[in-house]
C-alpha atoms as a PDB file:
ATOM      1  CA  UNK A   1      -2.711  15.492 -24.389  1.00  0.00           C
ATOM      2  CA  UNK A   2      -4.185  18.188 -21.950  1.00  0.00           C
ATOM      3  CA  UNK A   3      -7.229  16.261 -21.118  1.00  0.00           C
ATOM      4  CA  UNK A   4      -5.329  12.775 -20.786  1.00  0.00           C
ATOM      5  CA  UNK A   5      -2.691  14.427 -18.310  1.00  0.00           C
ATOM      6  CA  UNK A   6      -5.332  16.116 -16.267  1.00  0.00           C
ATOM      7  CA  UNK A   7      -7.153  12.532 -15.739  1.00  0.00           C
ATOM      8  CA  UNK A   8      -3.820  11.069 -14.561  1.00  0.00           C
ATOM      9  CA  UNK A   9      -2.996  13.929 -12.295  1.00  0.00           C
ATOM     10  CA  UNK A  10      -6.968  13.675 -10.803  1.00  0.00           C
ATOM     11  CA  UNK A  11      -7.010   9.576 -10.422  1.00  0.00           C
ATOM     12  CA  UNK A  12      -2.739   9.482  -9.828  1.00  0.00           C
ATOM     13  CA  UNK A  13      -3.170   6.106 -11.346  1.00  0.00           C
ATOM     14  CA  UNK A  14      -3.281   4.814 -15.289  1.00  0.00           C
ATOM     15  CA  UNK A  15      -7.417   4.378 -16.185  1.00  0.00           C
ATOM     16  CA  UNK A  16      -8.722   1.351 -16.677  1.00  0.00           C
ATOM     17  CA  UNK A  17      -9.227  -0.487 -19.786  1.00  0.00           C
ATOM     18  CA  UNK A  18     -12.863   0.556 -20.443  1.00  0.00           C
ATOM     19  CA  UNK A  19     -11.731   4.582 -19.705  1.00  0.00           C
ATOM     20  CA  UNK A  20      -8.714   4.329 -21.793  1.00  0.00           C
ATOM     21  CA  UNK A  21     -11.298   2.759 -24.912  1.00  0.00           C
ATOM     22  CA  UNK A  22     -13.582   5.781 -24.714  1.00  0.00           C
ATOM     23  CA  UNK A  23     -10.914   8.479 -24.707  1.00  0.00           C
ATOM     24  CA  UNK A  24      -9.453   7.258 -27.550  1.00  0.00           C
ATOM     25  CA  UNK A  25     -12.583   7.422 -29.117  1.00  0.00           C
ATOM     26  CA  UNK A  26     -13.458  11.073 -28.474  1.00  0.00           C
ATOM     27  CA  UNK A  27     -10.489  11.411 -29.364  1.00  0.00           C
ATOM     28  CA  UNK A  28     -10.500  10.070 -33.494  1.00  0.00           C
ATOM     29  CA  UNK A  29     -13.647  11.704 -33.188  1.00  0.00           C
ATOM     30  CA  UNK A  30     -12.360  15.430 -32.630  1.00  0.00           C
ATOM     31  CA  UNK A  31     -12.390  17.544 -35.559  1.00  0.00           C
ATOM     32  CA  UNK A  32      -8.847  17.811 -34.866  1.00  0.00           C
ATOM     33  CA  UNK A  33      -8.127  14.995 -36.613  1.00  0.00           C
ATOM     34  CA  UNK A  34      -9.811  14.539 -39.620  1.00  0.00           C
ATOM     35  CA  UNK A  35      -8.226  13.349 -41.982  1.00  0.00           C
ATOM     36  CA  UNK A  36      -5.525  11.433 -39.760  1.00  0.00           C
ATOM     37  CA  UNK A  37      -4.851   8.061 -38.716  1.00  0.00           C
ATOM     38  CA  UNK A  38      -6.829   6.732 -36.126  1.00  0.00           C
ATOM     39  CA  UNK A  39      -5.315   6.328 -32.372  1.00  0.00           C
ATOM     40  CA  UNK A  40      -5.303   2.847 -31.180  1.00  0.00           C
ATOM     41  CA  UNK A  41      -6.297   2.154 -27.407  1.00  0.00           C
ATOM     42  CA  UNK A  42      -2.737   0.727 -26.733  1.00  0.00           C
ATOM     43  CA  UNK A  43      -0.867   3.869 -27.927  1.00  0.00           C
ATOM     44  CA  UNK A  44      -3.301   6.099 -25.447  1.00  0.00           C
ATOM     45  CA  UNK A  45      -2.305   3.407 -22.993  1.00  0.00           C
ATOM     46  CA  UNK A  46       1.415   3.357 -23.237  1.00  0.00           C
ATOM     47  CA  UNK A  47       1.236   7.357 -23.233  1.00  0.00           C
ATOM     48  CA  UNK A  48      -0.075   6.908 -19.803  1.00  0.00           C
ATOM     49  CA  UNK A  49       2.313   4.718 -18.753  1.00  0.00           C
ATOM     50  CA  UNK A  50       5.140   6.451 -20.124  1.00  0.00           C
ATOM     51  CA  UNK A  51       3.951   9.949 -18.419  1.00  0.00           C
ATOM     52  CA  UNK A  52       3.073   8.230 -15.226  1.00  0.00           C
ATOM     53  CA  UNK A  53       6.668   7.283 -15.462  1.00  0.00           C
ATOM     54  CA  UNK A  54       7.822  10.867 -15.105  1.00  0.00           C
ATOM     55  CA  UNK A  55       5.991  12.009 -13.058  1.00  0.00           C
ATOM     56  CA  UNK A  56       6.928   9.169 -10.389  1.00  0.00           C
ATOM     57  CA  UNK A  57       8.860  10.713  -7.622  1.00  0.00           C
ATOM     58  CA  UNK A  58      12.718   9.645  -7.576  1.00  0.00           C
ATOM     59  CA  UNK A  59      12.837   9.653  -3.822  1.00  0.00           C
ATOM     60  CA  UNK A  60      12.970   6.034  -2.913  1.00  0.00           C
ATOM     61  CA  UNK A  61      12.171   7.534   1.175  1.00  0.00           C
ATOM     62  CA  UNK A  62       8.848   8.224   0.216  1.00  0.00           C
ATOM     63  CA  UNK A  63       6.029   6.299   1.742  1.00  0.00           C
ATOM     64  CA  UNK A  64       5.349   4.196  -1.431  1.00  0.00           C
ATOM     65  CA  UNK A  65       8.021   2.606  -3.113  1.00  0.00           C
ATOM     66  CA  UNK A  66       9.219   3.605  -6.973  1.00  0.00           C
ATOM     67  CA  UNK A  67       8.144   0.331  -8.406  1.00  0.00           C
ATOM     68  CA  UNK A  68       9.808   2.095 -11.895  1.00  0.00           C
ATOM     69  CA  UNK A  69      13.267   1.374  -9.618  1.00  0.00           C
ATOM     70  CA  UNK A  70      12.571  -2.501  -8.947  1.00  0.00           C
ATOM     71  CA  UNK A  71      14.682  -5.091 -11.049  1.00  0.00           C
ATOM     72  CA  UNK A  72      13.953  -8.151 -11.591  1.00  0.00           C
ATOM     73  CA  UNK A  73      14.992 -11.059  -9.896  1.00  0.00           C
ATOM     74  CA  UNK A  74      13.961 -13.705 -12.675  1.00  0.00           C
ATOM     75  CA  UNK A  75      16.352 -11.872 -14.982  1.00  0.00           C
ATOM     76  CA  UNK A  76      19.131 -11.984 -12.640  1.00  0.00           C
ATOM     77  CA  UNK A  77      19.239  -8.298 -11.816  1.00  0.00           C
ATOM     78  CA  UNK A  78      19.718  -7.227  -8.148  1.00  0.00           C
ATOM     79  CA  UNK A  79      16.749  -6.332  -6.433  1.00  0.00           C
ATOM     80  CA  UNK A  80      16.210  -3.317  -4.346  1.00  0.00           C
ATOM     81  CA  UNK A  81      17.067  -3.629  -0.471  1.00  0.00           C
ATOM     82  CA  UNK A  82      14.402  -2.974   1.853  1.00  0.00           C
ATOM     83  CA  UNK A  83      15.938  -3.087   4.880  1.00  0.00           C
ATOM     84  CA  UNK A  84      16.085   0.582   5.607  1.00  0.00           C
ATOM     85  CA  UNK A  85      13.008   1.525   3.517  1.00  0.00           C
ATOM     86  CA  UNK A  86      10.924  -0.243   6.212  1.00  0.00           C
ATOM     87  CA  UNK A  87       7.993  -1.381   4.019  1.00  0.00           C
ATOM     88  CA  UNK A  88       4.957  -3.432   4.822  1.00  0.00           C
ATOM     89  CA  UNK A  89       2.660  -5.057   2.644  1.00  0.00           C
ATOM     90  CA  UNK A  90      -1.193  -6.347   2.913  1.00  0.00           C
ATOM     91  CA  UNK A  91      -1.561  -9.770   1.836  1.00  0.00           C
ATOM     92  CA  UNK A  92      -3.918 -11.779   0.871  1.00  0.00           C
ATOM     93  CA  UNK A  93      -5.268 -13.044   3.679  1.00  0.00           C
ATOM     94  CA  UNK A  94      -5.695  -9.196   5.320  1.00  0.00           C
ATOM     95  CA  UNK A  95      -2.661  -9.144   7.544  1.00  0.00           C
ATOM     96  CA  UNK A  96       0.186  -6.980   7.455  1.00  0.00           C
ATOM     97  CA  UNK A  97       3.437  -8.578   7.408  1.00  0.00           C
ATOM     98  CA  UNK A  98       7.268  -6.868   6.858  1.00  0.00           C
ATOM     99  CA  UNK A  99       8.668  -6.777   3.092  1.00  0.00           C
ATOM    100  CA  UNK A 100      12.041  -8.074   3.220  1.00  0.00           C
ATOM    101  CA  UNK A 101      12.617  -7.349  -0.526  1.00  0.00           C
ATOM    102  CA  UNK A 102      10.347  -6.007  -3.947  1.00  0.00           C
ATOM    103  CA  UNK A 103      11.401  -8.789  -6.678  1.00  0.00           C
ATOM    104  CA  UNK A 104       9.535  -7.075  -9.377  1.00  0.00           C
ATOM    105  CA  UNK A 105       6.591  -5.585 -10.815  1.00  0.00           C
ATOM    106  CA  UNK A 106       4.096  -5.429 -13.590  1.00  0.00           C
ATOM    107  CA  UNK A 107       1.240  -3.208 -14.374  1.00  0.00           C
ATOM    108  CA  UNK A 108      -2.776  -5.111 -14.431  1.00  0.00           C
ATOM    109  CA  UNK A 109      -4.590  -2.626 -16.859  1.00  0.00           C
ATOM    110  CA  UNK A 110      -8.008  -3.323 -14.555  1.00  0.00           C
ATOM    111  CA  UNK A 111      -6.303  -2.177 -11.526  1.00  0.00           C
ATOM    112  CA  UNK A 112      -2.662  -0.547 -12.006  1.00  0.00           C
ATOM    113  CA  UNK A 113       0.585  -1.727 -10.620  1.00  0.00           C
ATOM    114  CA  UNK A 114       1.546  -4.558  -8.391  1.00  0.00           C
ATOM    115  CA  UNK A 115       4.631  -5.723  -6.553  1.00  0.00           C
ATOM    116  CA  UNK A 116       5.930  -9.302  -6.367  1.00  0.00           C
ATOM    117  CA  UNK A 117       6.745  -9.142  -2.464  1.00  0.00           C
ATOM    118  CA  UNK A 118       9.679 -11.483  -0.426  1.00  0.00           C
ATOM    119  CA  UNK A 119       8.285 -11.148   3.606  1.00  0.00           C
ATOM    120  CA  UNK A 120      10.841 -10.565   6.092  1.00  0.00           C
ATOM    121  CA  UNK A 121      10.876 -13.967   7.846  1.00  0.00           C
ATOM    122  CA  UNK A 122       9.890 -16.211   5.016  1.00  0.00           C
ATOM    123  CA  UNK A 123      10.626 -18.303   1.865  1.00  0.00           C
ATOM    124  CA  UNK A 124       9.945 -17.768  -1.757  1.00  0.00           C
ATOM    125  CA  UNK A 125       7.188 -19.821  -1.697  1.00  0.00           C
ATOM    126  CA  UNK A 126       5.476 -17.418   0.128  1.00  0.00           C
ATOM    127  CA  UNK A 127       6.393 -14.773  -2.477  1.00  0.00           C
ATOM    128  CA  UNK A 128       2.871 -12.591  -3.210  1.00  0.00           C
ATOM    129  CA  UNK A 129       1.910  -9.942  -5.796  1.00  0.00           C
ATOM    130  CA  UNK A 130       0.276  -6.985  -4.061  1.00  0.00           C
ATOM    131  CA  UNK A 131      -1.275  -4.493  -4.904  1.00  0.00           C
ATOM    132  CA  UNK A 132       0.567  -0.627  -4.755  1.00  0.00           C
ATOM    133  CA  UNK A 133      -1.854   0.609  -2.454  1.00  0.00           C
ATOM    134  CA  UNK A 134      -1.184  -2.232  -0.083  1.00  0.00           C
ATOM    135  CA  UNK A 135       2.334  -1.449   0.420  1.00  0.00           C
ATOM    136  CA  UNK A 136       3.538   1.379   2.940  1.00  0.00           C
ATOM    137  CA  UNK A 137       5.771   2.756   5.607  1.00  0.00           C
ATOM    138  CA  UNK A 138       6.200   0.132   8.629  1.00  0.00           C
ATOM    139  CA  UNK A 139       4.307   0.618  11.369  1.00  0.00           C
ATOM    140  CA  UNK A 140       6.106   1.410  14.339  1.00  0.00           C
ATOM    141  CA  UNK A 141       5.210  -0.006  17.946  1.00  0.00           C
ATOM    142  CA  UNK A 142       4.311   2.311  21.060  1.00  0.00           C
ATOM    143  CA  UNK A 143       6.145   2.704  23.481  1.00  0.00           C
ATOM    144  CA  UNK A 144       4.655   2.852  27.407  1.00  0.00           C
ATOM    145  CA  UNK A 145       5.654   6.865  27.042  1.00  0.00           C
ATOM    146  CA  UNK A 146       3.682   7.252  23.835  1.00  0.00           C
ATOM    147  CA  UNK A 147       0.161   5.857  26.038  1.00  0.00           C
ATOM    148  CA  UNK A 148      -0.963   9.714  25.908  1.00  0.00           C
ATOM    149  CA  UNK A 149      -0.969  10.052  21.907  1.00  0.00           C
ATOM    150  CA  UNK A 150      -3.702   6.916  20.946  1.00  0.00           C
ATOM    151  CA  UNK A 151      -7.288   8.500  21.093  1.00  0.00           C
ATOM    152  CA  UNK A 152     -10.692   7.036  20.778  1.00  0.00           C
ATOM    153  CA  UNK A 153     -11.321   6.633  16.856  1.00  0.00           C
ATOM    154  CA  UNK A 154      -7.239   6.975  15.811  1.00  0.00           C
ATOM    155  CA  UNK A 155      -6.164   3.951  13.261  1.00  0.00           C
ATOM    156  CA  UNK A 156      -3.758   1.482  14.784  1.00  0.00           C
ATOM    157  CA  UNK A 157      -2.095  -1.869  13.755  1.00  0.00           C
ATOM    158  CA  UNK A 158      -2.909  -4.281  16.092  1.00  0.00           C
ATOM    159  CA  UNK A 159      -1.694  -8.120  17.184  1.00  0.00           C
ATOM    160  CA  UNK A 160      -3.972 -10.443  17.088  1.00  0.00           C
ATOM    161  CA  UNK A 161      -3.510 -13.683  18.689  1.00  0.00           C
ATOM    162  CA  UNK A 162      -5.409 -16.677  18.555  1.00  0.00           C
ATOM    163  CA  UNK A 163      -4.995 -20.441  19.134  1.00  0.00           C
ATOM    164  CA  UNK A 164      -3.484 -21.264  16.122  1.00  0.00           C
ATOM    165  CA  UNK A 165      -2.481 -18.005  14.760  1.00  0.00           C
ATOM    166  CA  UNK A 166      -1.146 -14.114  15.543  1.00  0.00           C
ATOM    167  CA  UNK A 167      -0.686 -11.387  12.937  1.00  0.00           C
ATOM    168  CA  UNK A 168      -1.194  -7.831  12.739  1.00  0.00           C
ATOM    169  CA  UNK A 169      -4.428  -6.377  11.432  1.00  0.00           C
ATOM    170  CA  UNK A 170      -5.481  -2.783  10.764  1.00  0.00           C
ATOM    171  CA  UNK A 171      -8.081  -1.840  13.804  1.00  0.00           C
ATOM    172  CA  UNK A 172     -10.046   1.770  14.638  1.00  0.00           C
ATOM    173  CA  UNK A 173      -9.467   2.615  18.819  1.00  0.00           C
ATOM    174  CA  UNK A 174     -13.164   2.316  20.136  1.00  0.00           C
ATOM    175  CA  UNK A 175     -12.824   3.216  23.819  1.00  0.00           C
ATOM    176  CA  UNK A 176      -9.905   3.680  26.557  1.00  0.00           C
ATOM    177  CA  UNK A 177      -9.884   2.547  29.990  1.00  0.00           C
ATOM    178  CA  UNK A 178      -6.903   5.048  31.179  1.00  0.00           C
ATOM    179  CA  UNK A 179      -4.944   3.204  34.295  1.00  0.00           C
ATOM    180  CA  UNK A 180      -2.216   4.369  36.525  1.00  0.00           C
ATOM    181  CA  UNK A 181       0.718   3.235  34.961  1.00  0.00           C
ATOM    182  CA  UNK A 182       3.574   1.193  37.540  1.00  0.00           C
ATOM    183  CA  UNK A 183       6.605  -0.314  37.177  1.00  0.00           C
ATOM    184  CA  UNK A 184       5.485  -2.679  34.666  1.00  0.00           C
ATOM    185  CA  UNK A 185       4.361   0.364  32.104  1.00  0.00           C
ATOM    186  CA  UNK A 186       1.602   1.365  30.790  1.00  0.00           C
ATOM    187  CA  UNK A 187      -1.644  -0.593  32.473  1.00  0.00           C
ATOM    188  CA  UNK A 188      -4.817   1.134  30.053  1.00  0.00           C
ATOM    189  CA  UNK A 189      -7.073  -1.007  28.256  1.00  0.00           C
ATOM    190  CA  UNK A 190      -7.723  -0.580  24.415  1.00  0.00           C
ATOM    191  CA  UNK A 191     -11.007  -1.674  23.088  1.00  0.00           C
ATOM    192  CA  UNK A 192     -10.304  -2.028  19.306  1.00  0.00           C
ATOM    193  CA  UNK A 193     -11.931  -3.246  16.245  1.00  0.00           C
ATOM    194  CA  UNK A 194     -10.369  -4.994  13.602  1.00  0.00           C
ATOM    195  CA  UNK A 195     -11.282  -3.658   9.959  1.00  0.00           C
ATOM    196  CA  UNK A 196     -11.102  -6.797   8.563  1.00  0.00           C
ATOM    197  CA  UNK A 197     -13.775  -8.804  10.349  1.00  0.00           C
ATOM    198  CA  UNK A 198     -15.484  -6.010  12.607  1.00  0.00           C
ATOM    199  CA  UNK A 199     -14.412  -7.793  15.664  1.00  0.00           C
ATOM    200  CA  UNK A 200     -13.860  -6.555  19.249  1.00  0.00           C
ATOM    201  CA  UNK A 201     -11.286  -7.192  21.352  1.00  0.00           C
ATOM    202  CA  UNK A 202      -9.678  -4.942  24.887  1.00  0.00           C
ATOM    203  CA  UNK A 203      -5.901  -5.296  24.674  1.00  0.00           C
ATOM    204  CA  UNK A 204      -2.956  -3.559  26.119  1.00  0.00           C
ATOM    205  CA  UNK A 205      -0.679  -0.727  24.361  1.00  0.00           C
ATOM    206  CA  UNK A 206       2.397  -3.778  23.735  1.00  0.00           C
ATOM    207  CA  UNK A 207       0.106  -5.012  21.204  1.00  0.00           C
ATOM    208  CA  UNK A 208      -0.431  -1.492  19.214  1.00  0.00           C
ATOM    209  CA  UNK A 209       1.266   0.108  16.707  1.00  0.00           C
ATOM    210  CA  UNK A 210       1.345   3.670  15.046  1.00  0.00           C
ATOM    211  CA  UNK A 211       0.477   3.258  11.797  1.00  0.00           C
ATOM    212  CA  UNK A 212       1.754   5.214   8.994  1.00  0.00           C
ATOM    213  CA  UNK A 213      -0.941   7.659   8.648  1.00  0.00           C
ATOM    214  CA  UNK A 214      -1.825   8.086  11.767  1.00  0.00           C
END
């Protein structure tokens, strides 16, 4: 029990199949248990997820939602509210988009949990699993005051617009070109690249936003 709760607490997620196999190995090997029945990999597995379970924070504030807390919609259950949680989530196609609502969730042995997000702004055909890691606090724009805080190198959520398309992407600040600022605002130029396809591109501070980490 010691050794599984210290991999949990080291990892903070359930192992993987393949890890969960071998400790329950060592473990009908330990002299310990001669004699007694031997563990199966899916009762070493649900003892993860049950103690995972506890030791989940109840705070539904926190910067990753409590996916133990999330109903689900197919069974006609309310689902939480996520309109003062602020969440966003990654989607598939790299872009960050609001969560309107988590409809439920489910747990992929290979990889750990993932959450059946509703974006703010869209149908239920749109609906995506994602990933836990790819869910977290909203970003939150800059304002022409806040110029002074973004530094070369800082981690920003940038809008990206093209012909036929504009979404926010995670980007790294490269360079600054700091400017006087007038009666429009803030006039510096940003010279960002976007993490998802190394790109380069000099935009102004309306398009940036703080990201949660940063």
């Amino acid at each position: 029990m010691e050794k599984m709760d210290r991999v949990l607490k080291q990892s903070e997620q359930i192992p993987n199949l393949e890890v969960i196999k071998k400790l329950t190995t060592g473990f009908n090997r330990s002299a310990g248990r001669a004699g007694k029945p031997l563990l199966k990999w899916t009762e070493v597995q649900s003892w993860f997820l049950d103690r995972q379970k506890c030791l989940m924070p109840k705070d539904t504030s926190l910067t990753v939602p409590n996916v133990n807390g999330i109903s689900d919609m197919s069974k006609g259950e309310k689902v939480i509210d996520l309109s003062k949680l602020k969440y966003e989530a990654k989607s598939s196609d790299g872009a960050w988009y609001d969560a309107e609502i988590f409809i439920k969730h489910r747990f992929i042995s290979s990889s750990g949990y993932e959450v059946l997000v509703r974006y703010d702004g869209f149908g239920k055909e749109e609906d995506e699993w994602v990933h836990i890691k790819n869910v977290r606090e909203r970003s939150v724009p800059l304002e022409d005051s806040e110029c002074y805080k973004v530094m070369a190198g800082d981690a920003v959520l940038c809008f990206q617009e093209e012909t036929d398309i504009a979404r926010y992407y995670d980007a790294q600040v490269i360079d600054i070109q700091r400017k006087l600022h007038d009666m429009r605002g803030c006039r510096c130029i940003f010279l960002i690249r976007y993490e998802h396809d190394n790109s380069e591109e000099s935009v102004r501070l309306t398009r940036l936003c703080c990201r949660p980490e940063y």
